[in-house]
N, C-alpha and C. Protein backbone atom coordinates (compact mmCIF):
# COMPACT_ATOMS: atom_id res chain seq x y z
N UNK A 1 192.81 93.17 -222.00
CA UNK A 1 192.05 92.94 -220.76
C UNK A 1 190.81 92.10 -221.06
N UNK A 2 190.91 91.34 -220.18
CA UNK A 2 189.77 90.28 -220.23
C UNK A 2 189.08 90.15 -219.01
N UNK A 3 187.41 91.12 -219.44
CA UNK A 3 186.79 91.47 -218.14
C UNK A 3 185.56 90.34 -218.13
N UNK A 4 185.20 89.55 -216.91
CA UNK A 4 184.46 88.92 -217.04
C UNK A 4 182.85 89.79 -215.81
N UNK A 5 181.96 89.76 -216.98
CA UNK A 5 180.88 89.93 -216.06
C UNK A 5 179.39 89.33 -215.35
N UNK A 6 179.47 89.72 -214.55
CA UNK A 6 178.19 88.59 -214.14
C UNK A 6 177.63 89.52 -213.02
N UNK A 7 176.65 88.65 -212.22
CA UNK A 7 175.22 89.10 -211.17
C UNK A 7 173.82 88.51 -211.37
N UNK A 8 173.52 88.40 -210.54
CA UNK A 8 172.38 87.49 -209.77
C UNK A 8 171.36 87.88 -210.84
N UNK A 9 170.20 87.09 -211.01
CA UNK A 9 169.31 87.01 -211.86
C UNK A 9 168.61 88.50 -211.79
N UNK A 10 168.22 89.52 -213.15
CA UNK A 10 167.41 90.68 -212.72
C UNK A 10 168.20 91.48 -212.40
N UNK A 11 169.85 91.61 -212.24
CA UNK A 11 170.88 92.78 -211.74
C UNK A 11 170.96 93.81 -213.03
N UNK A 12 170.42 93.01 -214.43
CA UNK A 12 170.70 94.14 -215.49
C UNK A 12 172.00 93.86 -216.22
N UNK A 13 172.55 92.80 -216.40
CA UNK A 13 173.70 92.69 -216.92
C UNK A 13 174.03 93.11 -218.13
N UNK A 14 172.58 92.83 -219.11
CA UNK A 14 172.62 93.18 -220.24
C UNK A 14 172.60 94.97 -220.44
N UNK A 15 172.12 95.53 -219.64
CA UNK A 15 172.27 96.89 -219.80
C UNK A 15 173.75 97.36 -219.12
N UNK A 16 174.51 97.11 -218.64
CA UNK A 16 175.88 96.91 -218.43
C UNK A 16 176.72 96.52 -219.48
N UNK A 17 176.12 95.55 -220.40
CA UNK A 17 176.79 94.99 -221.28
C UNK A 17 176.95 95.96 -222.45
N UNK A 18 175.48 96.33 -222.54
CA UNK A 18 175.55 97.46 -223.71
C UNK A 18 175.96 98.76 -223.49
N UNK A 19 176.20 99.00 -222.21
CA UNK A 19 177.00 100.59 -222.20
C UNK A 19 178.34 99.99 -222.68
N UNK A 20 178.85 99.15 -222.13
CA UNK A 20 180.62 98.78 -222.35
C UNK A 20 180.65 98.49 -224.00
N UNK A 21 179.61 98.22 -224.59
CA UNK A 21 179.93 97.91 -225.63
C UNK A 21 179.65 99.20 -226.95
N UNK A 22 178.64 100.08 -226.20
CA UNK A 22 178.93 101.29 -226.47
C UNK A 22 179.77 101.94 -226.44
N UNK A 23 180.91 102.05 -225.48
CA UNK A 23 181.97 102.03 -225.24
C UNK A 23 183.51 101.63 -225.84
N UNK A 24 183.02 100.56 -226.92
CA UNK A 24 184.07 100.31 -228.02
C UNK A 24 184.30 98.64 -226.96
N UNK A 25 183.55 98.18 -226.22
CA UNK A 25 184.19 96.91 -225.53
C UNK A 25 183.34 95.86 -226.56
N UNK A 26 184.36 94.63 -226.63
CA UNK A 26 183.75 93.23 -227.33
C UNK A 26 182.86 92.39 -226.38
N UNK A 27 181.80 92.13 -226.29
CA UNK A 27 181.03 91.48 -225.55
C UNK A 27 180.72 90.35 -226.23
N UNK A 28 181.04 89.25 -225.45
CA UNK A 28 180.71 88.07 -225.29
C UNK A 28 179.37 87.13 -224.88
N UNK A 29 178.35 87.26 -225.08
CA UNK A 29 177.22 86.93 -224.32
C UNK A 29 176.96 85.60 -224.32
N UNK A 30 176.90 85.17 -222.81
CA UNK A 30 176.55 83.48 -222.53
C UNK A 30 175.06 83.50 -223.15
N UNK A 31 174.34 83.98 -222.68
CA UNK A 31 172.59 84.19 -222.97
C UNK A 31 172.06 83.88 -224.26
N UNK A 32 172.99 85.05 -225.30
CA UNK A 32 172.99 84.95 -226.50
C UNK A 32 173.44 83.82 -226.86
N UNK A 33 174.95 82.98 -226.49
CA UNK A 33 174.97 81.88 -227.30
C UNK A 33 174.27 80.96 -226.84
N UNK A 34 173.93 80.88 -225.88
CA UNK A 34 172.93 79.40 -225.41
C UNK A 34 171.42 79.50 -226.24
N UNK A 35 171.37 81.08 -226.69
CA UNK A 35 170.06 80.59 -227.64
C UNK A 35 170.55 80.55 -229.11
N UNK A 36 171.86 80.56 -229.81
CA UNK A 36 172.32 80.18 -230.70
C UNK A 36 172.81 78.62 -230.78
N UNK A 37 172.76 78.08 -229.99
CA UNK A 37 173.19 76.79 -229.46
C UNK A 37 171.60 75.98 -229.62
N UNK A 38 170.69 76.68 -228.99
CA UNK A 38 169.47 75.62 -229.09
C UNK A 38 168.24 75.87 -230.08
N UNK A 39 168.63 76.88 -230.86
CA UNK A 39 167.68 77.61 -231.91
C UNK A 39 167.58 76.12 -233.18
N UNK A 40 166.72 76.79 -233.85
CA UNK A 40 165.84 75.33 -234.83
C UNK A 40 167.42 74.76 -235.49
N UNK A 41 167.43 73.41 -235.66
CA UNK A 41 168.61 73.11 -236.48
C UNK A 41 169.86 73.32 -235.74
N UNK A 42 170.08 73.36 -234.85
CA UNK A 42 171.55 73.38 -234.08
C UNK A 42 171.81 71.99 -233.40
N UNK A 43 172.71 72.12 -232.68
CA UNK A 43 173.21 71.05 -232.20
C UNK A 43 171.78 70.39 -230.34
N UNK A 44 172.15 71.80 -229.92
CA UNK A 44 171.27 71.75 -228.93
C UNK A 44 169.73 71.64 -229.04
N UNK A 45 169.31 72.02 -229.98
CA UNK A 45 167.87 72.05 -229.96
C UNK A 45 167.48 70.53 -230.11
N UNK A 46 168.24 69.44 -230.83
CA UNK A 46 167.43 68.43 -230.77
C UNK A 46 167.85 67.92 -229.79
N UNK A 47 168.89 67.96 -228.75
CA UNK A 47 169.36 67.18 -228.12
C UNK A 47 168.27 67.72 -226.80
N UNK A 48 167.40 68.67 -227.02
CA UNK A 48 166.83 69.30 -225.70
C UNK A 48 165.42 68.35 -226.30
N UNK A 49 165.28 68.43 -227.46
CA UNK A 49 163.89 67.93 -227.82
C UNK A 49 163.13 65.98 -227.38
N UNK A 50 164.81 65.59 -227.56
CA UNK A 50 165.35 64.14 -227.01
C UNK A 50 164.95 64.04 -224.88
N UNK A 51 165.62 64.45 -225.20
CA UNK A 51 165.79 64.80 -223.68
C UNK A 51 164.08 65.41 -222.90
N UNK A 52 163.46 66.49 -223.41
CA UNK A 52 162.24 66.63 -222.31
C UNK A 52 160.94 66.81 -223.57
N UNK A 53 161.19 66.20 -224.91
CA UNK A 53 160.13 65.61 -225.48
C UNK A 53 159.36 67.33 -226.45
N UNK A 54 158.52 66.68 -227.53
CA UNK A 54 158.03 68.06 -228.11
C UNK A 54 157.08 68.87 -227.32
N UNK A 55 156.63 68.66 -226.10
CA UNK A 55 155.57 69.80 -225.53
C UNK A 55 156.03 70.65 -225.55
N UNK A 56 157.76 71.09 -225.38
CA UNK A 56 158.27 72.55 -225.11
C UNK A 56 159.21 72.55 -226.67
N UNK A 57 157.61 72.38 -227.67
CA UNK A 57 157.86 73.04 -229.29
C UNK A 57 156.89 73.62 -229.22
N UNK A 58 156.85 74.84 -229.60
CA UNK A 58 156.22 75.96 -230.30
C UNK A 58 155.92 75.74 -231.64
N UNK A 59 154.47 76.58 -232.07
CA UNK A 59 153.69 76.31 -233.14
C UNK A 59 154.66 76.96 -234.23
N UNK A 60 155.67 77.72 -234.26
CA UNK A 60 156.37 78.26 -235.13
C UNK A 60 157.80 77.18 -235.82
N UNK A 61 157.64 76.48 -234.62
CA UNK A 61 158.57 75.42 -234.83
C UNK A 61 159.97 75.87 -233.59
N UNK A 62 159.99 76.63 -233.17
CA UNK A 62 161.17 77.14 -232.00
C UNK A 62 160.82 76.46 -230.19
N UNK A 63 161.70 76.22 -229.50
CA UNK A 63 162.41 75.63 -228.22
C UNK A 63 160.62 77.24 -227.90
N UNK A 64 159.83 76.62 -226.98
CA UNK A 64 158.95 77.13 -225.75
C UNK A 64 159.77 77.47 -224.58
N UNK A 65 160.93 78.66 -224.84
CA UNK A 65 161.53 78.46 -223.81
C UNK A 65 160.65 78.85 -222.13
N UNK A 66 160.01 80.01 -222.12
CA UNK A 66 159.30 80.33 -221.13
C UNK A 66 158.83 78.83 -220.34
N UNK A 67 158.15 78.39 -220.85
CA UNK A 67 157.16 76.83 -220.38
C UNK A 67 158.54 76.42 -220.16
N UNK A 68 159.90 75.78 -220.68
CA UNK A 68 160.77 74.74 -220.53
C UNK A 68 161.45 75.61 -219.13
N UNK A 69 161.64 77.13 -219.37
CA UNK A 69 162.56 77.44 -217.30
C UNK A 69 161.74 77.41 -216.80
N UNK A 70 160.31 77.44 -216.73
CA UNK A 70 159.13 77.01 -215.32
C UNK A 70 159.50 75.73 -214.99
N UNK A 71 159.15 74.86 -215.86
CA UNK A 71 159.63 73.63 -215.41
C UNK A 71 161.03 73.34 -214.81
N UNK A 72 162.44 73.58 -215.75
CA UNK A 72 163.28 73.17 -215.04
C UNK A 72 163.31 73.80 -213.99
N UNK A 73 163.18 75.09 -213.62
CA UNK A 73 163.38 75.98 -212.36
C UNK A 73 162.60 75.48 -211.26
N UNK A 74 161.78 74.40 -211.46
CA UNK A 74 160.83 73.76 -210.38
C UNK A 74 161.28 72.84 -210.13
N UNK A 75 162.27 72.06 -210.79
CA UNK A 75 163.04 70.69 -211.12
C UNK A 75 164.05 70.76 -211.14
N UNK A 76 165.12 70.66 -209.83
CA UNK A 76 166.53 70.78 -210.04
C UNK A 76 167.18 69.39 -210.77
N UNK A 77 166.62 68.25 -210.84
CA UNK A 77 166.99 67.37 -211.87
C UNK A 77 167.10 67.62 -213.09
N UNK A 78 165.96 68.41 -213.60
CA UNK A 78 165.59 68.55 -215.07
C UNK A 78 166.67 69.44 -215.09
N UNK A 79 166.71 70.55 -214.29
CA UNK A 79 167.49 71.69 -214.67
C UNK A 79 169.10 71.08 -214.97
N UNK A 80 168.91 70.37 -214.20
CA UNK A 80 170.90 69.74 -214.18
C UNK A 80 170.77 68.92 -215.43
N UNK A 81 169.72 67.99 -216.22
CA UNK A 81 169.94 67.31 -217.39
C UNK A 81 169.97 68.86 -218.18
N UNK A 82 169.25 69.71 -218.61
CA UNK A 82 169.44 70.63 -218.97
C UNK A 82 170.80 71.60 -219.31
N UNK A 83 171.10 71.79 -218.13
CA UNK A 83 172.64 72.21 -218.18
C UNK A 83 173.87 71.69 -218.54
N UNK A 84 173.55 70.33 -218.73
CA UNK A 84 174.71 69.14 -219.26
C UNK A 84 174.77 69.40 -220.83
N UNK A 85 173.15 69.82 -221.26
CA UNK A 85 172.88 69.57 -222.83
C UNK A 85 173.60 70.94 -223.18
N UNK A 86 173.16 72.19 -222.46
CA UNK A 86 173.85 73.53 -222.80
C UNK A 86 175.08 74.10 -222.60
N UNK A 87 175.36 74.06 -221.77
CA UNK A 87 176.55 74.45 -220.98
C UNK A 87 178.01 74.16 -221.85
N UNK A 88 178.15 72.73 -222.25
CA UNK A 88 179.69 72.33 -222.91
C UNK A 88 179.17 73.13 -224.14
N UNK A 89 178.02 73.51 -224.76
CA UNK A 89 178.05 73.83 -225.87
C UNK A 89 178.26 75.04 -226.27
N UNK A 90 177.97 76.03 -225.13
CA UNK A 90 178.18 77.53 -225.18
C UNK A 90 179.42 78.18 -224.75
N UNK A 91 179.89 77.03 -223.70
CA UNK A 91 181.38 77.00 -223.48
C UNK A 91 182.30 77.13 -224.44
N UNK A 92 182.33 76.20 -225.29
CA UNK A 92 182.90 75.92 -226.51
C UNK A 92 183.05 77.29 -227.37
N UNK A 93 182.30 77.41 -227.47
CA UNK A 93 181.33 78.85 -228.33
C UNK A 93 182.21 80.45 -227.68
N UNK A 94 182.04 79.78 -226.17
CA UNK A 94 182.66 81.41 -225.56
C UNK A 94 184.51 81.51 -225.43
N UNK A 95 185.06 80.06 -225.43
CA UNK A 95 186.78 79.93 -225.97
C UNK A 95 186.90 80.02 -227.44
N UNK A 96 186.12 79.84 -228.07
CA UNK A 96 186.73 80.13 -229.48
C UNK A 96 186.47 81.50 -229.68
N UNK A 97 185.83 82.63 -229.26
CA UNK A 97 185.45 83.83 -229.09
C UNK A 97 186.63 84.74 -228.67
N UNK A 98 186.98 84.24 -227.15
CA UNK A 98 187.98 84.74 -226.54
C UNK A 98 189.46 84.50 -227.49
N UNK A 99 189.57 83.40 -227.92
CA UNK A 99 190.71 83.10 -228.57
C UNK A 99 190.76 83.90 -229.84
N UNK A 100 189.16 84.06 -230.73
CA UNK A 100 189.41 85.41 -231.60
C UNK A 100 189.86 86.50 -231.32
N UNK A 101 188.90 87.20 -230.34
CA UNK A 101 189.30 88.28 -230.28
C UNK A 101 190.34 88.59 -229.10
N UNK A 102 191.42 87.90 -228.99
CA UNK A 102 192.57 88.01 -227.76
C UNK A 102 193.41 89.38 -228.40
N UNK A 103 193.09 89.84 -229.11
CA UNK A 103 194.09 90.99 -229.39
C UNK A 103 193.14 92.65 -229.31
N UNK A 104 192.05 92.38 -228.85
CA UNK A 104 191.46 93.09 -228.56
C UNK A 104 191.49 93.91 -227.42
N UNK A 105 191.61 95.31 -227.21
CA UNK A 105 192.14 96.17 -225.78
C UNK A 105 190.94 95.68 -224.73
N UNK A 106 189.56 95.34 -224.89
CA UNK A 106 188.95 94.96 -223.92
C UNK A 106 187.81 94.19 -224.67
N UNK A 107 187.58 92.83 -223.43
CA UNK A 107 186.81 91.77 -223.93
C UNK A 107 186.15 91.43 -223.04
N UNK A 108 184.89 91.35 -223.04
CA UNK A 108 183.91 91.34 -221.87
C UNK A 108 182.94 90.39 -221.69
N UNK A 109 183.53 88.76 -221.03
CA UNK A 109 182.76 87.70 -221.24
C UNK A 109 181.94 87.88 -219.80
N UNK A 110 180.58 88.21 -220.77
CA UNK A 110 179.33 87.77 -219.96
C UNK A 110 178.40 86.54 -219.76
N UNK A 111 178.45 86.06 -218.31
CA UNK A 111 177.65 84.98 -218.15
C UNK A 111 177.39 84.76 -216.71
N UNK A 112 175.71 85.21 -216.68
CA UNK A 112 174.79 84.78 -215.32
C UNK A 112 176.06 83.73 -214.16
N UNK A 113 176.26 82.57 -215.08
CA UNK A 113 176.98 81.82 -213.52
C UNK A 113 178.94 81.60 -214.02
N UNK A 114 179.40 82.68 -214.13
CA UNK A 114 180.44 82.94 -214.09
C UNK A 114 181.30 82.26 -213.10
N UNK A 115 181.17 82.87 -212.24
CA UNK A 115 181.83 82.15 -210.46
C UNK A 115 181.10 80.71 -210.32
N UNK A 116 180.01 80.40 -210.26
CA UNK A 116 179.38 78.97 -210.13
C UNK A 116 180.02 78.05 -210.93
N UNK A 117 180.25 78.23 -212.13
CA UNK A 117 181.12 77.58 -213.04
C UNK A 117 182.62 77.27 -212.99
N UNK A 118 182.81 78.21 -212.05
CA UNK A 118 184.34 78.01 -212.46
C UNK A 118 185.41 78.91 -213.64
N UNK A 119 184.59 79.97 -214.37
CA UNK A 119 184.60 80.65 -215.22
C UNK A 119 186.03 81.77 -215.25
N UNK A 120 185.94 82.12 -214.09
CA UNK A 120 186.65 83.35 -213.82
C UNK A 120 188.45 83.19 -214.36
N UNK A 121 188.58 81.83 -214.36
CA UNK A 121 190.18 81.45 -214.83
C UNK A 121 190.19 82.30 -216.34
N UNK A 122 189.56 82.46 -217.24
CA UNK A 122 189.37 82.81 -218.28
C UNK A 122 189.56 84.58 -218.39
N UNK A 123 189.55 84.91 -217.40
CA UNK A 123 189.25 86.61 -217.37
C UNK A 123 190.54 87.24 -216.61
N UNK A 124 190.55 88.08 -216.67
CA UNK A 124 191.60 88.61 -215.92
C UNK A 124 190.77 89.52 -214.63
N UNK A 125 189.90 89.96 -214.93
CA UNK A 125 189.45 90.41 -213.77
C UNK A 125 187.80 90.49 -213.37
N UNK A 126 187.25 90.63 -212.70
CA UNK A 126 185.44 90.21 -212.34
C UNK A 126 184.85 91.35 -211.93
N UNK A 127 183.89 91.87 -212.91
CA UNK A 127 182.53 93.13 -212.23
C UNK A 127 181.83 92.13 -212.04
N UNK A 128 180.93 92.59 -211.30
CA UNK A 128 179.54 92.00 -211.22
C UNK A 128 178.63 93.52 -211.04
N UNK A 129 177.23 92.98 -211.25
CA UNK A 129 176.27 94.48 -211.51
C UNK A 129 175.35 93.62 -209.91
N UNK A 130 175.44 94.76 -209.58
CA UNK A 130 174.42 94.18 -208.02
C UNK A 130 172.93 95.26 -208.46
N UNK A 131 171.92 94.97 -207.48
CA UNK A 131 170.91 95.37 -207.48
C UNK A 131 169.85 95.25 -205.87
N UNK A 132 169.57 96.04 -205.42
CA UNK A 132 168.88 95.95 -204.47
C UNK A 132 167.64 95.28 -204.38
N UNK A 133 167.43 94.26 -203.62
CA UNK A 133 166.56 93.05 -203.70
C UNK A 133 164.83 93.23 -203.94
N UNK A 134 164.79 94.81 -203.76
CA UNK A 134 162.86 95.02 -204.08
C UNK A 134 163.05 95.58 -205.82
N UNK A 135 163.87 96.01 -205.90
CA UNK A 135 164.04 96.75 -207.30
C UNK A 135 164.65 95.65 -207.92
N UNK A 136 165.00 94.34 -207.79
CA UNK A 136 164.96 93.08 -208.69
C UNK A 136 163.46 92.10 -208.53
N UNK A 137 162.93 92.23 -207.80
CA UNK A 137 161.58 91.68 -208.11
C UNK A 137 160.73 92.40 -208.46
N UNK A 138 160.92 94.04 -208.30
CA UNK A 138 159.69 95.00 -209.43
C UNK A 138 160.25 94.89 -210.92
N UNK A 139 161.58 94.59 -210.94
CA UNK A 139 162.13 94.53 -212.86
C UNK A 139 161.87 92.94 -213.04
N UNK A 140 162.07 92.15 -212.68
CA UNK A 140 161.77 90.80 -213.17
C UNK A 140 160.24 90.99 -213.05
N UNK A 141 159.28 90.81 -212.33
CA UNK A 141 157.97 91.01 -212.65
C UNK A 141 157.14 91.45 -213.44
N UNK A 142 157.29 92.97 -213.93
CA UNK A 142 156.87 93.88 -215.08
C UNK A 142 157.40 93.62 -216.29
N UNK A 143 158.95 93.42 -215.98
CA UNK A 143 159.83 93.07 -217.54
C UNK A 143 159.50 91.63 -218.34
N UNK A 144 159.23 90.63 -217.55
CA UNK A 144 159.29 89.08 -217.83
C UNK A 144 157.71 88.26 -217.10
N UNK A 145 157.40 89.31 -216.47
CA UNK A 145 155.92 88.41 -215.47
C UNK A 145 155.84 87.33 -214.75
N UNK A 146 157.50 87.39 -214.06
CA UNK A 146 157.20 86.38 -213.54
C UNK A 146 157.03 86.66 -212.44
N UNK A 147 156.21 85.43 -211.59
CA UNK A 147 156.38 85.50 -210.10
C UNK A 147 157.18 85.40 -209.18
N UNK A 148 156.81 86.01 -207.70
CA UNK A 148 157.56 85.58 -206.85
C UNK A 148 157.93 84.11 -206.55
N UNK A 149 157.50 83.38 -206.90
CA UNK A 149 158.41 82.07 -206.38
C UNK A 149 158.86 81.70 -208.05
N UNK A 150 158.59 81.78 -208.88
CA UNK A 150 159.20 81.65 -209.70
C UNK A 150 161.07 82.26 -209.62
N UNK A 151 160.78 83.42 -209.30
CA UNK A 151 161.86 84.64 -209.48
C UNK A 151 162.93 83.52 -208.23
N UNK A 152 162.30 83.09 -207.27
CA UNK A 152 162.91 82.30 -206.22
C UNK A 152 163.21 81.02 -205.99
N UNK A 153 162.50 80.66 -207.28
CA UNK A 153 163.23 79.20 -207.53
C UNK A 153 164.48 79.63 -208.21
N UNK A 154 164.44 80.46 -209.43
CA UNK A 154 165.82 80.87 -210.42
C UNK A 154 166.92 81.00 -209.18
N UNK A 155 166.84 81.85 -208.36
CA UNK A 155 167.36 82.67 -207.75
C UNK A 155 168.25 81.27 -206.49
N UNK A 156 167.91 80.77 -206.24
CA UNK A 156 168.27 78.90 -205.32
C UNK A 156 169.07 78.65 -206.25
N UNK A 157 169.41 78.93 -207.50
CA UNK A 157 170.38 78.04 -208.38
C UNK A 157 171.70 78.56 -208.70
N UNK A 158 171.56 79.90 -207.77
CA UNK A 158 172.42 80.49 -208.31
C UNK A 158 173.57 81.08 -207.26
N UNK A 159 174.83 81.50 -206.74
CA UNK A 159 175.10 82.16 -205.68
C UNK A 159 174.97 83.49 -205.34
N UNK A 160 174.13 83.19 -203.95
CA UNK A 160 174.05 84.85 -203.20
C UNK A 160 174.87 85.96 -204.06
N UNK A 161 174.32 87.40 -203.84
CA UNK A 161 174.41 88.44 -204.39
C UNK A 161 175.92 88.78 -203.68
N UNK A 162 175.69 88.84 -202.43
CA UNK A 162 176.60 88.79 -201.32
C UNK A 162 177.47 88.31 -201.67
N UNK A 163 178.06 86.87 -201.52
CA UNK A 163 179.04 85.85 -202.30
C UNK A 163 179.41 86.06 -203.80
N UNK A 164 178.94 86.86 -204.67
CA UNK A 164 179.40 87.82 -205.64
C UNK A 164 180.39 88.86 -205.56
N UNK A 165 179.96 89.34 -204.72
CA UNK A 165 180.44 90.55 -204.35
C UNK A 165 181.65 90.17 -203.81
N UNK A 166 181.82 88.94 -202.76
CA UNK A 166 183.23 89.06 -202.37
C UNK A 166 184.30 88.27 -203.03
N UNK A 167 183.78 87.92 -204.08
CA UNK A 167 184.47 87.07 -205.05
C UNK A 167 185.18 88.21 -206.51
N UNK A 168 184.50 89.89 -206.56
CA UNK A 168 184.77 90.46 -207.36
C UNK A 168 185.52 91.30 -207.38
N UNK A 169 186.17 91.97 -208.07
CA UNK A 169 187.24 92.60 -208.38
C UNK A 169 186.42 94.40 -208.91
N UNK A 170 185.60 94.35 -209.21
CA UNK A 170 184.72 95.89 -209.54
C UNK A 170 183.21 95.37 -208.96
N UNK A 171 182.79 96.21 -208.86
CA UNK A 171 181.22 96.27 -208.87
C UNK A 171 180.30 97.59 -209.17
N UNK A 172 179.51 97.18 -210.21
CA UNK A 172 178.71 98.52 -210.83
C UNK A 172 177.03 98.23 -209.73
N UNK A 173 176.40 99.32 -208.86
CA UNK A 173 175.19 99.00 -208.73
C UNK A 173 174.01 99.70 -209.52
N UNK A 174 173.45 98.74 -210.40
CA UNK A 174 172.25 98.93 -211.50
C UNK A 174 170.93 99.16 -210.68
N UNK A 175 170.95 99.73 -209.35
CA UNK A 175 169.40 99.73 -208.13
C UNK A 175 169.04 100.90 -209.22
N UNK A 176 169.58 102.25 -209.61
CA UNK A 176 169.26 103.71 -209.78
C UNK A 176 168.83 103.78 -210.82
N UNK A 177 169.17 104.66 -211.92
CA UNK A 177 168.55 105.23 -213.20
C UNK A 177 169.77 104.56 -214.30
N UNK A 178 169.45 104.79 -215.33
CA UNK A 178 170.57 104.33 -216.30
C UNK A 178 171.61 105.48 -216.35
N UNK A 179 171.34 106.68 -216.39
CA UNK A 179 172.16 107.63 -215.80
C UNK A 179 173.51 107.66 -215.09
N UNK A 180 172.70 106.91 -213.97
CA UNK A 180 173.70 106.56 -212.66
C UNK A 180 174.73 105.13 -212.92
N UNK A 181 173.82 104.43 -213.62
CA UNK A 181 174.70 103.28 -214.09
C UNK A 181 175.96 104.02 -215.46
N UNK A 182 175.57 104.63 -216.13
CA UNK A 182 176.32 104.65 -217.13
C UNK A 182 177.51 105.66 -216.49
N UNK A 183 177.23 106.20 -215.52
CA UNK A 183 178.12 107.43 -214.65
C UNK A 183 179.54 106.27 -214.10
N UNK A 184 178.90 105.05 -213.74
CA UNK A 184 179.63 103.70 -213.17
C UNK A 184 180.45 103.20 -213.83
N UNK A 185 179.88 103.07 -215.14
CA UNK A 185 180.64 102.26 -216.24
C UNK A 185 181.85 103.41 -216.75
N UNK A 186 182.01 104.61 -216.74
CA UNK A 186 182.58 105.34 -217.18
C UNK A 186 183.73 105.44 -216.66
N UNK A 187 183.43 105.02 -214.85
CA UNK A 187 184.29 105.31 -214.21
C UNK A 187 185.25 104.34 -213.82
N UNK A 188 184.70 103.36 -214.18
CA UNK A 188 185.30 101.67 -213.99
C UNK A 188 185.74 101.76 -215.11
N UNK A 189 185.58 102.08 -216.86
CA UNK A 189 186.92 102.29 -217.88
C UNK A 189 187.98 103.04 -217.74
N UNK A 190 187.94 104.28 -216.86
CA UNK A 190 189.05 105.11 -216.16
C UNK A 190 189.67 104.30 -215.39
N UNK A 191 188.92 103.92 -214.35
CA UNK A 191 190.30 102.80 -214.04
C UNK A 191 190.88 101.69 -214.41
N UNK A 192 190.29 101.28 -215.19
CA UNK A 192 190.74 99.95 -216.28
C UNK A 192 192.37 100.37 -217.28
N UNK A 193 191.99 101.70 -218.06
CA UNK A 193 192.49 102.26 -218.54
C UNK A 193 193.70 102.73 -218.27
N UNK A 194 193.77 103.35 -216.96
CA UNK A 194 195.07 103.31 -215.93
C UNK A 194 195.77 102.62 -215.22
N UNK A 195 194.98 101.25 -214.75
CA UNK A 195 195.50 99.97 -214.84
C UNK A 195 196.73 99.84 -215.95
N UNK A 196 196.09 99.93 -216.70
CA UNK A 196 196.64 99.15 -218.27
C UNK A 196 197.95 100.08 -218.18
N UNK A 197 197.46 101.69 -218.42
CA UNK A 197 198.79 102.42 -218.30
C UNK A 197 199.88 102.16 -217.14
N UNK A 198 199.94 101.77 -216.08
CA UNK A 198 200.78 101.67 -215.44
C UNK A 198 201.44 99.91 -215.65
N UNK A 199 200.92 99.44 -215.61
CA UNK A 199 201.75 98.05 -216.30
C UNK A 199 202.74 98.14 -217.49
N UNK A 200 202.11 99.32 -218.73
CA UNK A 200 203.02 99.62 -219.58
C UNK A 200 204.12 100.47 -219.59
């Protein structure tokens, strides 16, 4: 089984990610490879450095990412040269992954724009983690500091929560306690699980 997951910026994916993977599931993370993709010495990092110049280098020598999504997130140009430089590269990164581990009972490619991409051919089936819209701007705020229009520029780039939802095949909601989420995830491997058994 090849579960693909995704949800709107601030839904918590990554804490979704890590119960399933607590769980004995292989997780795939877009997030993670796009910063393995542009970290010092990779392919992406100079091609980002080419592209919007050393101000967004850090004194340590690493990609300023904070300063570089203010900007693109203010700049849907920049953001789209941006995504040209990342995107084929993490792609790449997330089929040779899947193609490893294809013998694996469950594989769980995570990535923010799953459906926007075109992604979902790759999976056999789609969660998404929803979140109720005041309890994603009190966790993006406190967790990351960002602002409201910040949080709302990200949020323009991406498709409605709504339009998630009717594009998915499960849905876990991350609004409650981790408790309640992990009560979700438990119950969505029960039916995964019986899925599987009745096909066999």
């Amino acid at each position: 089984m090849r579960l693909g997951l995704t949800g709107s910026l601030g839904s918590g994916k990554t804490t979704i990610s890590n119960l399933l993977k607590d769980r004995g599931a292989i997780v795939i993370d877009a997030d993670a490879l796009a910063h393995e993709a542009t970290k010092p010495g990779a392919e992406g990092f100079h091609t980002i450095l080419e592209e919007f110049g050393t101000e967004y280098l850090q004194s340590d020598g690493t990609l300023d990412r904070k300063k570089l999504g203010s900007y693109v997130f203010s700049h849907p140009e920049a953001l789209a040269r941006l995504e040209k430089i990342v995107h084929p590269l993490v792609r790449k990164m997330e089929l040779e992954l899947l193609e490893e581990y294809r013998n694996e009972p469950l594989v769980v490619l995570s990535v923010p724009l799953l459906l926007e991409n075109g992604l979902e051919i790759y999976v056999d089936k789609v969660l998404v983690v929803t979140i109720s819209e005041s309890e994603r701007y009190a966790r993006l705020t406190k967790n990351y500091g960002l602002s409201r229009e910040e949080i709302e520029n990200r949020l323009k780039n991406q498709m409605p929560q709504e339009e998630k939802i009717k594009m998915s095949d499960y849905i876990i909601d991350n609004s409650g306690s981790l408790e309640q989420s992990r009560k979700q995830v438990d119950l969505l491997l029960e039916k995964l699980v019986q899925k599987k058994g009745k096909k066999g």
